[in-house]
Protein backbone atom coordinates (compact mmCIF):
# COMPACT_ATOMS: atom_id res chain seq x y z
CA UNK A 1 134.35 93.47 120.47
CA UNK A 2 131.87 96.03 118.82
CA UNK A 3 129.10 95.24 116.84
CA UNK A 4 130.88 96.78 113.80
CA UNK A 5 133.96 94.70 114.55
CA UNK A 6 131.95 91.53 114.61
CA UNK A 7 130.02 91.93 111.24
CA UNK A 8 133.40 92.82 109.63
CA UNK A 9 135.36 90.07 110.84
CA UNK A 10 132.41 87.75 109.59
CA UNK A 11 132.77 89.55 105.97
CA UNK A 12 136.56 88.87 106.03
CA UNK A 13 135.90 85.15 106.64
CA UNK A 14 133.13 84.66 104.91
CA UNK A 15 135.06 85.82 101.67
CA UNK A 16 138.06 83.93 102.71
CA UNK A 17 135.70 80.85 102.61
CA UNK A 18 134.41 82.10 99.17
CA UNK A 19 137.75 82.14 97.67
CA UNK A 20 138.50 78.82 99.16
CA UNK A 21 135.08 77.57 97.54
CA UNK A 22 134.45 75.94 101.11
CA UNK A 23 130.71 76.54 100.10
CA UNK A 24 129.34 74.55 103.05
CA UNK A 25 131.44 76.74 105.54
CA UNK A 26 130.10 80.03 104.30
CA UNK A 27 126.26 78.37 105.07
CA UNK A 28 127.08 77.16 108.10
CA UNK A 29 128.56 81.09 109.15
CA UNK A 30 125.53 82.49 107.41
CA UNK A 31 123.17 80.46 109.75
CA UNK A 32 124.68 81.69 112.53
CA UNK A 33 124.38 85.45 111.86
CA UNK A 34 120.66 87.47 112.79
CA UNK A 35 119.02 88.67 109.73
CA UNK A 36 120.01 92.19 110.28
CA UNK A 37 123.70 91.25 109.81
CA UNK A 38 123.11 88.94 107.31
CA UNK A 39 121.89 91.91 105.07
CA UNK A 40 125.07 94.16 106.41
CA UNK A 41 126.97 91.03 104.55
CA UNK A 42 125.50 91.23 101.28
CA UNK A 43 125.46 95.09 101.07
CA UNK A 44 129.20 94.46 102.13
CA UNK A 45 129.97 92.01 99.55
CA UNK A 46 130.75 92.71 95.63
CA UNK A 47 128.59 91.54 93.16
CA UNK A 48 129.37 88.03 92.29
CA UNK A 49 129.85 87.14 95.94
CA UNK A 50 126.83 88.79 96.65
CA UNK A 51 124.72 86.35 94.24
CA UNK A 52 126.55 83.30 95.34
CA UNK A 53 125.57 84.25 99.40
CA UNK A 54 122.01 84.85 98.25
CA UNK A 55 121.92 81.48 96.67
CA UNK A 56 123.05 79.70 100.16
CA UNK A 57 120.58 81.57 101.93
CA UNK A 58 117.74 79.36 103.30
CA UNK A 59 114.36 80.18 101.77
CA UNK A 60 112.78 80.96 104.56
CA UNK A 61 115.22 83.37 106.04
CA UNK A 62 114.84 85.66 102.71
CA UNK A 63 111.97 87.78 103.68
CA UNK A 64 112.99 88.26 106.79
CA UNK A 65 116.59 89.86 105.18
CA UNK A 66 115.22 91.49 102.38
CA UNK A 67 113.65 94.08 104.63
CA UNK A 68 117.12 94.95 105.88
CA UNK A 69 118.49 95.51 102.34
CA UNK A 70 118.78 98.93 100.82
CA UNK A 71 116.38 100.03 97.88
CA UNK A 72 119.07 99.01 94.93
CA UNK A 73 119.74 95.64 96.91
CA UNK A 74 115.94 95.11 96.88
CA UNK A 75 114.80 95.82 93.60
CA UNK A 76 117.93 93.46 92.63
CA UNK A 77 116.50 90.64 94.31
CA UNK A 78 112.93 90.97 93.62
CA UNK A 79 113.19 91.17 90.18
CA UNK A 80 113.71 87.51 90.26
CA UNK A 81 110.94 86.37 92.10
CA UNK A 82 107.43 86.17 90.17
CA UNK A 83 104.19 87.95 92.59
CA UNK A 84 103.47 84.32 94.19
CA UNK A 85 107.01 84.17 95.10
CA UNK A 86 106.97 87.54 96.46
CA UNK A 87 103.91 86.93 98.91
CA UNK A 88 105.48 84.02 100.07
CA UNK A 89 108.50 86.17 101.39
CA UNK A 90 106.29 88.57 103.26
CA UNK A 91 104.38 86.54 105.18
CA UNK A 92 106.58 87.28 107.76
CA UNK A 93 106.81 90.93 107.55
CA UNK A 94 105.18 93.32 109.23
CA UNK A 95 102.72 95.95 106.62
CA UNK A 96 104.99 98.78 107.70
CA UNK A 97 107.99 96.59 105.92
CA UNK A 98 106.43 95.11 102.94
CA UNK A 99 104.33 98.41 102.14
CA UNK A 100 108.25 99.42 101.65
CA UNK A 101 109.14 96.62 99.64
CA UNK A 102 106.17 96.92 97.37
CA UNK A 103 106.88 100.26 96.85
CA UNK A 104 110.20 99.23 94.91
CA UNK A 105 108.47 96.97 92.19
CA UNK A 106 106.37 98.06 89.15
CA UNK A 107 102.71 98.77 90.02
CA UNK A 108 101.16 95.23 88.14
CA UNK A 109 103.80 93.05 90.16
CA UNK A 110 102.94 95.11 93.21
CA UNK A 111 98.96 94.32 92.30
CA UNK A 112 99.56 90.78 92.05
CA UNK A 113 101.53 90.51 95.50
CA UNK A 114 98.33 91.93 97.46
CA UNK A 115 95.93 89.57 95.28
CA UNK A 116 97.88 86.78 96.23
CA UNK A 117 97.47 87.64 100.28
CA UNK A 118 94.81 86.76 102.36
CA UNK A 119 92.33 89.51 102.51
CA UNK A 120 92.98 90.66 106.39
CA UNK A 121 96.74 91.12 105.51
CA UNK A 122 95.75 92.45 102.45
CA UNK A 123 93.62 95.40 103.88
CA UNK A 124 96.88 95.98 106.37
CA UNK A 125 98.94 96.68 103.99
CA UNK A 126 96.60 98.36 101.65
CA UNK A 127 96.30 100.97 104.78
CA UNK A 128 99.84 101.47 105.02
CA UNK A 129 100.33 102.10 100.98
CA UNK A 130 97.27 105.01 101.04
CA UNK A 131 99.65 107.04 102.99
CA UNK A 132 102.70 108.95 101.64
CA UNK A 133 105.94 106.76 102.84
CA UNK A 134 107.11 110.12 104.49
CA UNK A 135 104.89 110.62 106.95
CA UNK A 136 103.09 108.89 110.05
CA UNK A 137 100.88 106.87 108.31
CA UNK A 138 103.25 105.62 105.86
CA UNK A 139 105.68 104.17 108.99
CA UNK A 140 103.28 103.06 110.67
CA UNK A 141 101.99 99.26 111.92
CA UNK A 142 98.75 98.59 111.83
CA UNK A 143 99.00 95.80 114.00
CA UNK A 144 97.81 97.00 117.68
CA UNK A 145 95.88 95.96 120.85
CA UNK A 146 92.90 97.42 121.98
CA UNK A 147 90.92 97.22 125.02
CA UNK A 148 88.16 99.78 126.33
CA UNK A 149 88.21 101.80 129.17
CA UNK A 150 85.18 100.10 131.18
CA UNK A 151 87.42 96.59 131.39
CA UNK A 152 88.60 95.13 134.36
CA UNK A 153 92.69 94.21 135.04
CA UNK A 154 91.64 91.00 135.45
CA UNK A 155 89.62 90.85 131.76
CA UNK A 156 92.73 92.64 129.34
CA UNK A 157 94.89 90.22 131.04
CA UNK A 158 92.68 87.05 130.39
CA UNK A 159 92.67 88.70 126.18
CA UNK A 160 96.32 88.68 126.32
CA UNK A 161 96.82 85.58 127.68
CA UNK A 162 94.68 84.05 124.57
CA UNK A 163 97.35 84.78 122.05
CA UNK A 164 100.25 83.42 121.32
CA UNK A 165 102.23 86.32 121.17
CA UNK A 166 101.54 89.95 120.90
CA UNK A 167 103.70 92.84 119.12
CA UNK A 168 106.94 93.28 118.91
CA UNK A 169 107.89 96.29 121.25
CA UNK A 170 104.47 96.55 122.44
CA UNK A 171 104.87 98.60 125.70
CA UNK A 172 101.27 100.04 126.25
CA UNK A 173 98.07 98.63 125.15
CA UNK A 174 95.53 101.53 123.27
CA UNK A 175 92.20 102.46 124.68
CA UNK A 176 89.33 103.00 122.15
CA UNK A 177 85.49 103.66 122.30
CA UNK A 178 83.74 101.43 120.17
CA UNK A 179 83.61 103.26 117.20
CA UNK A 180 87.93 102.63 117.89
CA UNK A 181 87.95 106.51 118.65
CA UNK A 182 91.71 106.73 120.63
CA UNK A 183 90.72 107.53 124.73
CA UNK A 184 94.79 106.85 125.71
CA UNK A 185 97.21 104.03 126.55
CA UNK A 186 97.41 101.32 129.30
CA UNK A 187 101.50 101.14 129.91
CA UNK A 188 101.77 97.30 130.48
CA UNK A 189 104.19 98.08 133.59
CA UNK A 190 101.01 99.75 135.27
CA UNK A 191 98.81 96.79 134.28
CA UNK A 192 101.02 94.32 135.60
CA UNK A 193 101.06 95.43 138.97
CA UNK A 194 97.44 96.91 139.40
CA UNK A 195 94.52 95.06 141.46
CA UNK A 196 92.69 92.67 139.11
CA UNK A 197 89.37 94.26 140.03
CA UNK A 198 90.86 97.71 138.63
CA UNK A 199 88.96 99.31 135.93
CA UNK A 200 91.14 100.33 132.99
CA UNK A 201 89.75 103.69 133.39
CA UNK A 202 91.27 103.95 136.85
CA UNK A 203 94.55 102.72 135.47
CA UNK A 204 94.56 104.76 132.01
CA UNK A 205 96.82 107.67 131.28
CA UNK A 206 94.83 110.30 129.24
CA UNK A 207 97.79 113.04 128.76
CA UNK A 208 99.04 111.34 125.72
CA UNK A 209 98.86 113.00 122.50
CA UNK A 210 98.55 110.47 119.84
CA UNK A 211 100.62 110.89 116.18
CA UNK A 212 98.27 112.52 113.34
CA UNK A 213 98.55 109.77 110.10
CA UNK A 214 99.62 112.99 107.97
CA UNK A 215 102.37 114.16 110.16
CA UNK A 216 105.58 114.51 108.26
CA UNK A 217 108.43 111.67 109.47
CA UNK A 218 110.94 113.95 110.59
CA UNK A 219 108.70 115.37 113.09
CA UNK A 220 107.50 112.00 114.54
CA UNK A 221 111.53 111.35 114.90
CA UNK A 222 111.85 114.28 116.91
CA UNK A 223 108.82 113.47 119.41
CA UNK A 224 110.56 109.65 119.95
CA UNK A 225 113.58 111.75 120.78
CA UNK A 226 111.63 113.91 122.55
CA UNK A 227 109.85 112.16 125.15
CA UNK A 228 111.87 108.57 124.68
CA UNK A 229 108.85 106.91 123.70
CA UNK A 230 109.23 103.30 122.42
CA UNK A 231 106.30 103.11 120.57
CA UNK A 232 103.31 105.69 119.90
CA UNK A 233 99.57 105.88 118.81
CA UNK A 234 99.00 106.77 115.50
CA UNK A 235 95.37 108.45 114.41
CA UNK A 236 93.56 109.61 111.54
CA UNK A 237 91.86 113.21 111.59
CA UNK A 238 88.55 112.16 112.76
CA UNK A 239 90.63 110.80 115.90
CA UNK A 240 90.29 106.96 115.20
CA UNK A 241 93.04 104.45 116.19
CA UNK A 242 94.73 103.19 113.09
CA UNK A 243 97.76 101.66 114.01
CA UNK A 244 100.77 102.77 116.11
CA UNK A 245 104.32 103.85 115.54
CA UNK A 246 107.85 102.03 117.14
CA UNK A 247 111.01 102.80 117.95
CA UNK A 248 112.90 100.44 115.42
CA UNK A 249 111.32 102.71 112.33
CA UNK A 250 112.02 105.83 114.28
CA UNK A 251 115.55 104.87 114.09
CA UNK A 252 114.96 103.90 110.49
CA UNK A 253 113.97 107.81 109.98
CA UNK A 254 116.91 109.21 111.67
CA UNK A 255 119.32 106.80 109.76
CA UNK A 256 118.06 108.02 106.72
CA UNK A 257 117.42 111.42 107.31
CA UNK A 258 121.28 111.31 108.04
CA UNK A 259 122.66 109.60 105.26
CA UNK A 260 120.48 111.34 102.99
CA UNK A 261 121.59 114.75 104.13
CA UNK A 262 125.35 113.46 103.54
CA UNK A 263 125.02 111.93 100.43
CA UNK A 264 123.23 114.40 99.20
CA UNK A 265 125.85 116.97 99.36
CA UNK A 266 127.74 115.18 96.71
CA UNK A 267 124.50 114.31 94.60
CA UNK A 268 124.25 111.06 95.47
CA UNK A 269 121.33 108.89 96.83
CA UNK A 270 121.28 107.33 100.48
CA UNK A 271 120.28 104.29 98.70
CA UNK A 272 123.10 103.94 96.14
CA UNK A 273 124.79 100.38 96.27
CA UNK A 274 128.94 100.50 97.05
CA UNK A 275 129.05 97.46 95.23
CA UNK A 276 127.11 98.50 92.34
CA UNK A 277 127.93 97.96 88.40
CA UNK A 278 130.37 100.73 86.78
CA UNK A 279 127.70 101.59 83.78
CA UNK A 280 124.97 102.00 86.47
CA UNK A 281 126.96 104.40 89.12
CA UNK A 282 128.45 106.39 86.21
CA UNK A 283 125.36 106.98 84.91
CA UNK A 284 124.04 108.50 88.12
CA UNK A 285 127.16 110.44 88.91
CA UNK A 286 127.50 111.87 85.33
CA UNK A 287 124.27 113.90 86.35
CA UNK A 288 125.48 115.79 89.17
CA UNK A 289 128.80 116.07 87.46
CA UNK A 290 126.68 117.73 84.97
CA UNK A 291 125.27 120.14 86.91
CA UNK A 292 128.32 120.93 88.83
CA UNK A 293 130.16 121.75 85.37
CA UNK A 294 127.53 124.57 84.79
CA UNK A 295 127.84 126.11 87.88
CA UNK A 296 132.09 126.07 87.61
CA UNK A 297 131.03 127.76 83.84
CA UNK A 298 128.92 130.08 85.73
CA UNK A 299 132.06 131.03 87.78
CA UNK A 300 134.55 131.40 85.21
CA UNK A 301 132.35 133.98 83.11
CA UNK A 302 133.47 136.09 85.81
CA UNK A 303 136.70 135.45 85.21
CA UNK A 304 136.01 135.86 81.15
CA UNK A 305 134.58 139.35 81.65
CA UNK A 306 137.89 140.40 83.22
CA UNK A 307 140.27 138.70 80.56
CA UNK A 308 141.99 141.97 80.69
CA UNK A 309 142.51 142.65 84.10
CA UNK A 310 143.91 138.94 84.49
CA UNK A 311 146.20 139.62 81.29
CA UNK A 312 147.63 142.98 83.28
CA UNK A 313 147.78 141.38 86.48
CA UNK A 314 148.88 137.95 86.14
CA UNK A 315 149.69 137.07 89.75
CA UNK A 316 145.78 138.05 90.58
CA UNK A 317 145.47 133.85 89.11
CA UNK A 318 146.98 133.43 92.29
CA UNK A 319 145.34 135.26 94.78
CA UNK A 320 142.07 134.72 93.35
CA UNK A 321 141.75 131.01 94.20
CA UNK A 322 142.49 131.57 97.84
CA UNK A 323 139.69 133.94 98.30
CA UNK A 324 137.24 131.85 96.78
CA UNK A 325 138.58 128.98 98.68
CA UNK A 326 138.25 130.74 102.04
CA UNK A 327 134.52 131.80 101.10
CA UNK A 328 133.82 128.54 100.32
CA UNK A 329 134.65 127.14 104.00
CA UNK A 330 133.11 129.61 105.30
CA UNK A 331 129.73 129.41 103.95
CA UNK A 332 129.85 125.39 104.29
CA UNK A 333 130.01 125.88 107.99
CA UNK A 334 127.22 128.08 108.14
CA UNK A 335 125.51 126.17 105.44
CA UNK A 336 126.12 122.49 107.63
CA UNK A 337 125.09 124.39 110.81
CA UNK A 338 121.29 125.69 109.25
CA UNK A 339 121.02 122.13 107.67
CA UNK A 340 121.75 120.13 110.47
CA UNK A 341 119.35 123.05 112.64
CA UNK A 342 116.47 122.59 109.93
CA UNK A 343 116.68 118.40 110.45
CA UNK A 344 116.10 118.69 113.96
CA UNK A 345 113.17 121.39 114.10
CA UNK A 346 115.52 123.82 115.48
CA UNK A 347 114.76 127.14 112.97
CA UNK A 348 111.29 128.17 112.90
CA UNK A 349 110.36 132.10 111.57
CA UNK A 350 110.49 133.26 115.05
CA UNK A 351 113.77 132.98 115.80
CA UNK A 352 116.18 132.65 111.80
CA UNK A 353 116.50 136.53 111.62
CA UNK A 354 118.49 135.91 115.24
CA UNK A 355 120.79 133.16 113.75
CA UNK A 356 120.90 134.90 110.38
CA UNK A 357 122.26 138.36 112.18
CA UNK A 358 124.60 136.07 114.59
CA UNK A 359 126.24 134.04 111.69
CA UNK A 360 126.80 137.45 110.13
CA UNK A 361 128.47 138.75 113.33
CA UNK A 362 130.63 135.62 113.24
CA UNK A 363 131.72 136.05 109.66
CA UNK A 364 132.67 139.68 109.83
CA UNK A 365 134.95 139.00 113.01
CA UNK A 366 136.69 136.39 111.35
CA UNK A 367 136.75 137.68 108.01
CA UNK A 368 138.37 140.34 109.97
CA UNK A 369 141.09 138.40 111.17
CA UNK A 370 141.68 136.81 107.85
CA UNK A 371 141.87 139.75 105.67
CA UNK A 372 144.89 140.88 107.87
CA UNK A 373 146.16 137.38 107.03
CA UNK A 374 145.62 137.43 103.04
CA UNK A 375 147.11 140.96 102.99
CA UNK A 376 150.12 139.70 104.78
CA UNK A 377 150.81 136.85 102.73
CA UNK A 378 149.87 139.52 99.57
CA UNK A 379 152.74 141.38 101.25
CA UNK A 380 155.35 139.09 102.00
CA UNK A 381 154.65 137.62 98.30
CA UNK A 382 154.63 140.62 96.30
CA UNK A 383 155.88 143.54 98.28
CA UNK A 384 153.13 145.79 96.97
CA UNK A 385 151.09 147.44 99.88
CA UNK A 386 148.02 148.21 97.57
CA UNK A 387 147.94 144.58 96.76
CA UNK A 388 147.70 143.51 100.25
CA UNK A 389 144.84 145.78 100.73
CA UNK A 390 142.90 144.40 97.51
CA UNK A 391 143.41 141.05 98.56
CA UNK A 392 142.54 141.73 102.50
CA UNK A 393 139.43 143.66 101.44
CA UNK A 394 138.18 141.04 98.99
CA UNK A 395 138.98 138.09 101.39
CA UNK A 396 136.71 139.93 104.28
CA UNK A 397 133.70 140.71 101.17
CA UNK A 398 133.79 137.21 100.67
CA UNK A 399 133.75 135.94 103.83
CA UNK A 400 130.80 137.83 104.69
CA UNK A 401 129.24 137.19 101.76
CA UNK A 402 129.84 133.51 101.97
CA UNK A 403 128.52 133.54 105.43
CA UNK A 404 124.84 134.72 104.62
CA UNK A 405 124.23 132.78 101.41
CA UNK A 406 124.89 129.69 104.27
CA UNK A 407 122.76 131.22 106.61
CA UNK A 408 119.87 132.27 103.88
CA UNK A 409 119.91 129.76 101.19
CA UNK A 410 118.52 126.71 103.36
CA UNK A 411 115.99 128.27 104.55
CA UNK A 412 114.95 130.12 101.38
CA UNK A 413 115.31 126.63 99.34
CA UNK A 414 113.17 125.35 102.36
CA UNK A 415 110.44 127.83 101.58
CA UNK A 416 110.07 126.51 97.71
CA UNK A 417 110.28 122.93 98.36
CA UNK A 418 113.69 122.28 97.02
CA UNK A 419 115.97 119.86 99.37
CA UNK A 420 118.70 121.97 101.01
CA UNK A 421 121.25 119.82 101.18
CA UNK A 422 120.75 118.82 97.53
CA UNK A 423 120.95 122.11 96.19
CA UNK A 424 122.36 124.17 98.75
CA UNK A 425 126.04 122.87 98.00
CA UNK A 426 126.22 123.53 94.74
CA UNK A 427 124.32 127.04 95.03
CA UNK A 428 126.58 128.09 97.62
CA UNK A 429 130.25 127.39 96.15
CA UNK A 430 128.90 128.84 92.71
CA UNK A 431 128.00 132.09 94.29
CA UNK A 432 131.32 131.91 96.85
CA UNK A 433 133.64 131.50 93.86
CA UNK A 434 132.15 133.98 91.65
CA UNK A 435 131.94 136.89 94.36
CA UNK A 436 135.68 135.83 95.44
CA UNK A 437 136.45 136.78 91.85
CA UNK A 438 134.23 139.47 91.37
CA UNK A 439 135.52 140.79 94.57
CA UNK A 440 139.25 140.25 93.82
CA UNK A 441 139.08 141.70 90.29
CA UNK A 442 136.76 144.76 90.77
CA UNK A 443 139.05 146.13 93.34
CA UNK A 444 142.17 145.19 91.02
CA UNK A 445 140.38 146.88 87.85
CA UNK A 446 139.51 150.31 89.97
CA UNK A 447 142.76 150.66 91.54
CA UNK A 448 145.28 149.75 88.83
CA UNK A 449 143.79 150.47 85.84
């Protein structure tokens, strides 16, 4: 059974047990399920479920599945908890996942949450929050080893041994200077099996680039990908260590880098709650709606400036929708293609003329073989030969047409700072469905009237 399966089976019985109001059941199931999943339940569960599962949850399991929780499921939850209350749940959490919680509550609660830490925690986080949450420095943990390069084997192992525990996914231990300037990294599978009376220096690899603080998340993502790294250095411009990055908020990255570019095509945030209030959803919707109704207006003034054309030629209503329509697909995929390219640091300035020039190859073959289609079913339709030939030639404009406002717009929107798959959508059916029409009606106006 799949991971998937297993969480959803424990949904459906955990809301059978709700129903039942077998309230000691559903604690005992809760218990048994990681944090991870237990956060997959609530973001599963609708609202008044939801509350009555957070209420059976043990205290001290809360910070731990807050930190799974989506931004609306967070700010939910923490808005009942008073700043004591919400340092008590992150003493658990590493700086990398409470700077992320603290970013979702007002700035005074937020205040009051470091106050009430212990100053060395404090200052952790405090590093984490001075960087922008997009980039290296705001993914970060600041919580590393650190040996220098003149110790023995013997000595780093003797440090380990002193704690209790080190890092999660700790898989090389950082050499520094003493001023904590970043030398390279100590894989822990070469300093298990070296001599004791090795020098770190011997042992050291030097090749390793470490992550600049500033560097933007999507671009860390792709060097984890890159070189399969599990975890990586992270330093700040003067070269000093401050804190290293791992593969569990590398996946983080790509999980949201993918959502977001999905959701966004429809307006929507990654971090929208399924199970969230009507009032609250509508209210987010109604503003891409909005903007989506002005760009349909956009396309019908087309339509309005050639009232009388359409009033002459009344089956042109018809033929007119499946041009647009065949536009539209065809920019999408060219439009999906560039996005997806620009997300993983495919398309740099050397090489988008190339892809620009081959998508517009691609789109004048097929709109080749599709304006032979459109005039054929013109044709068969209306038995009018010129027809066919209006409808072919505006179905092969459109086509191409469609095809390089996919190719272009990303990358020009990318230029100006604008999110391409936020506004690329919306730019690209307006201008498919008012050249489809422009197309269609022009060559109806010139050649019948």
């Amino acid at each position: 059974m799949s991971e998937t399966e297993y969480q959803n089976d424990h949904v459906l019985l955990l809301n059978q047990a709700l129903e039942s109001g077998s309230l000691y059941q559903v604690r005992q199931m809760i218990k048994t399920l990681p944090a991870a999943g237990i956060a997959h339940l609530l973001e599963s569960s609708p609202p008044k479920a939801r509350t009555v599962l957070w209420q059976l949850l043990d205290k001290d399991a809360e910070g731990e599945v807050i930190q799974y929780l989506n931004e609306d499921l967070q700010g939910e939850f923490l808005r009942e908890y008073d700043a004591a209350e919400v340092a008590e749940l992150a003493i658990r959490l590493e700086p990398d996942d409470l700077a992320d919680i603290l970013q979702q509550l007002p700035r005074q609660v937020a205040a009051e949450v470091l106050q009430a830490m212990d100053e060395q925690d404090r200052q952790r986080v405090e590093t984490v929050l001075s960087h922008d949450e997009d980039t290296a420095g705001g993914l970060m943990n600041t919580d590393t080893i650190t040996v220098r390069k003149g110790h023995s084997v013997e000595l780093v192992l003797r440090y380990l041994r002193r704690h209790d525990e080190i890092p999660e996914m700790t898989d090389n231990i950082h050499v520094v200077n003493r001023q904590d300037m970043f030398l390279g990294i100590l894989p822990l599978r070469e300093l298990l099996v070296s001599d004791p009376a090795t020098l770190v220096m011997d042992v050291m690899r030097t090749d390793i680039e470490a992550i600049p603080v500033s560097m933007p998340a999507e671009q860390v993502a792709q060097l984890f990908e890159q070189h399969d790294w599990v975890s990586a250095p992270v330093v700040a411009e003067n070269g000093k260590l401050v804190g290293r990055i791992t593969i569990d908020d590398v996946v983080d990255v790509i999980r949201d880098s993918t959502e977001h570019s999905l959701m966004s095509m429809a307006g929507l945030d990654e971090e929208d709650d399924t199970f969230a209030p009507v009032i609250k959803t509508a209210r987010r919707r109604a503003v891409w709606l909005g903007v989506n109704l002005v760009a349909a207006a956009l396309a019908a003034l087309v339509i309005y400036a050639f009232q009388d054309v359409v009033d002459q030629l009344v089956y042109l209503a018809v033929l007119m929708p499946i041009v647009a329509n065949m536009g539209g697909v065809a920019g999408t995929q060219t439009l999906t293609l560039v996005i997806r390219s620009i997300a993983l640091g495919h398309i740099s300035p050397s090489n988008s003329a190339w892809l620009v020039i081959r998508e517009l190859n691609v789109a004048m073959l097929n709109g080749l073989v599709w304006a032979v289609g459109m005039g054929l079913i013109a044709m068969f339709w209306y038995g009018d030969p010129l027809l066919a030939l209006i409808a072919g030639a505006a179905m092969m404009f459109n086509i191409v047409s469609a095809a390089l406002a996919g190719a272009w717009l990303p990358l020009f929107l990318r230029r100006v700072n604008l999110d391409p798959a936020l506004a690329g959508s919306v730019v690209l059916h307006t201008l498919t469905d008012s050249i489809g029409f422009f197309a269609v009606l022009v060559l109806a106006q010139a050649f019948y009237l």
